[in-house]
Protein backbone atom coordinates (compact mmCIF):
# COMPACT_ATOMS: atom_id res chain seq x y z
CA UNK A 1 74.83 56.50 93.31
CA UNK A 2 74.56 56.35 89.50
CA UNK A 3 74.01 59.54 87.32
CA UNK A 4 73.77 60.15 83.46
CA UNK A 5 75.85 62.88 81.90
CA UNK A 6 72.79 64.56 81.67
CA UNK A 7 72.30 64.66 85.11
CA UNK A 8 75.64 66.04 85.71
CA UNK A 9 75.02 69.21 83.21
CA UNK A 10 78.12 67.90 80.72
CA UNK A 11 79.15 65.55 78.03
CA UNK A 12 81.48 62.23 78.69
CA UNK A 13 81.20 58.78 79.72
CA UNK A 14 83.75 59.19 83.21
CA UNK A 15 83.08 61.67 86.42
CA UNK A 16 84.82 61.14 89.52
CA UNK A 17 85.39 64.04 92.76
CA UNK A 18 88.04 65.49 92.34
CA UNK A 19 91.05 64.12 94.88
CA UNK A 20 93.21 67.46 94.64
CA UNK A 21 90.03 69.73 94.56
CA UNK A 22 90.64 71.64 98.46
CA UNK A 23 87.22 71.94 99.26
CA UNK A 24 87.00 75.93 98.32
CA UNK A 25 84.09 77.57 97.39
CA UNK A 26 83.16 75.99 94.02
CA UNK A 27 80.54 78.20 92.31
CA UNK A 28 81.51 79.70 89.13
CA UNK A 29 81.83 77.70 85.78
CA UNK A 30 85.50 76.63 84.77
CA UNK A 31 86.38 77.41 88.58
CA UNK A 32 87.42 73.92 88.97
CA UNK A 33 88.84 73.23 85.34
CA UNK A 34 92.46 73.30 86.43
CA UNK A 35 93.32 71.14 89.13
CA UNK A 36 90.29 68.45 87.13
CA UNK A 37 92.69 68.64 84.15
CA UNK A 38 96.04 68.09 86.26
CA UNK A 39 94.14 65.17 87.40
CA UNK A 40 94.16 63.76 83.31
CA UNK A 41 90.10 64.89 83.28
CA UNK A 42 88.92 67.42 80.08
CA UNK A 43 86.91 69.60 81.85
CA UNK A 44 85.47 70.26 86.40
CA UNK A 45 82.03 71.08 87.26
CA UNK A 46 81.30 72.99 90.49
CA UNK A 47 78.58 70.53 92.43
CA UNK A 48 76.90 71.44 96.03
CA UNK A 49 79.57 74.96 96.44
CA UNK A 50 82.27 72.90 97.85
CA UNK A 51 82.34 69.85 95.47
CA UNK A 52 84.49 69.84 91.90
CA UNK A 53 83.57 66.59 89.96
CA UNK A 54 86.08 65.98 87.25
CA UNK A 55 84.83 64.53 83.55
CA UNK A 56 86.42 63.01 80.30
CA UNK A 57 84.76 63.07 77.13
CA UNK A 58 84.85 59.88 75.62
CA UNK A 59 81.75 60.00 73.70
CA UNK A 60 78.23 60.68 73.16
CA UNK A 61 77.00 61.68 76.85
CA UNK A 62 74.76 58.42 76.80
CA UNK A 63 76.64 56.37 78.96
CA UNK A 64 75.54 55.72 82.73
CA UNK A 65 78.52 56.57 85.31
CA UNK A 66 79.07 56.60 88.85
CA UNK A 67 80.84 59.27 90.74
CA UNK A 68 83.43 57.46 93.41
């Protein structure tokens, strides 16, 4: 599957699930922030109410990336 940034509702060239994320109720913005930046990521983005996908900004939010 390959999304933009834009697609994803944030800025930054990497996204990836989060592997430490426990599968809680992900609804609220910044509810995911913490264990995303533990993980080396800037910022978490709640996704589908159970999903937290983790993003660096590393530029312009024009490159393509695929979630893994």
């Amino acid at each position: 599957m390959l999304l933009l940034s834009s697609d994803l509702g944030s800025y930054g060239c990497e996204h990836q699930r989060s592997s430490t994320w426990l599968n809680e109720t992900c609804i609220n913005r910044g509810t995911c922030n913490v264990p995303c930046r533990k993980e080396g990521f800037d910022n978490g983005t709640c996704r589908s109410y159970f999903t937290c996908i983790c993003s660096r900004n590393c530029g312009d939010g024009s490159n393509p990336a695929s979630i893994s």
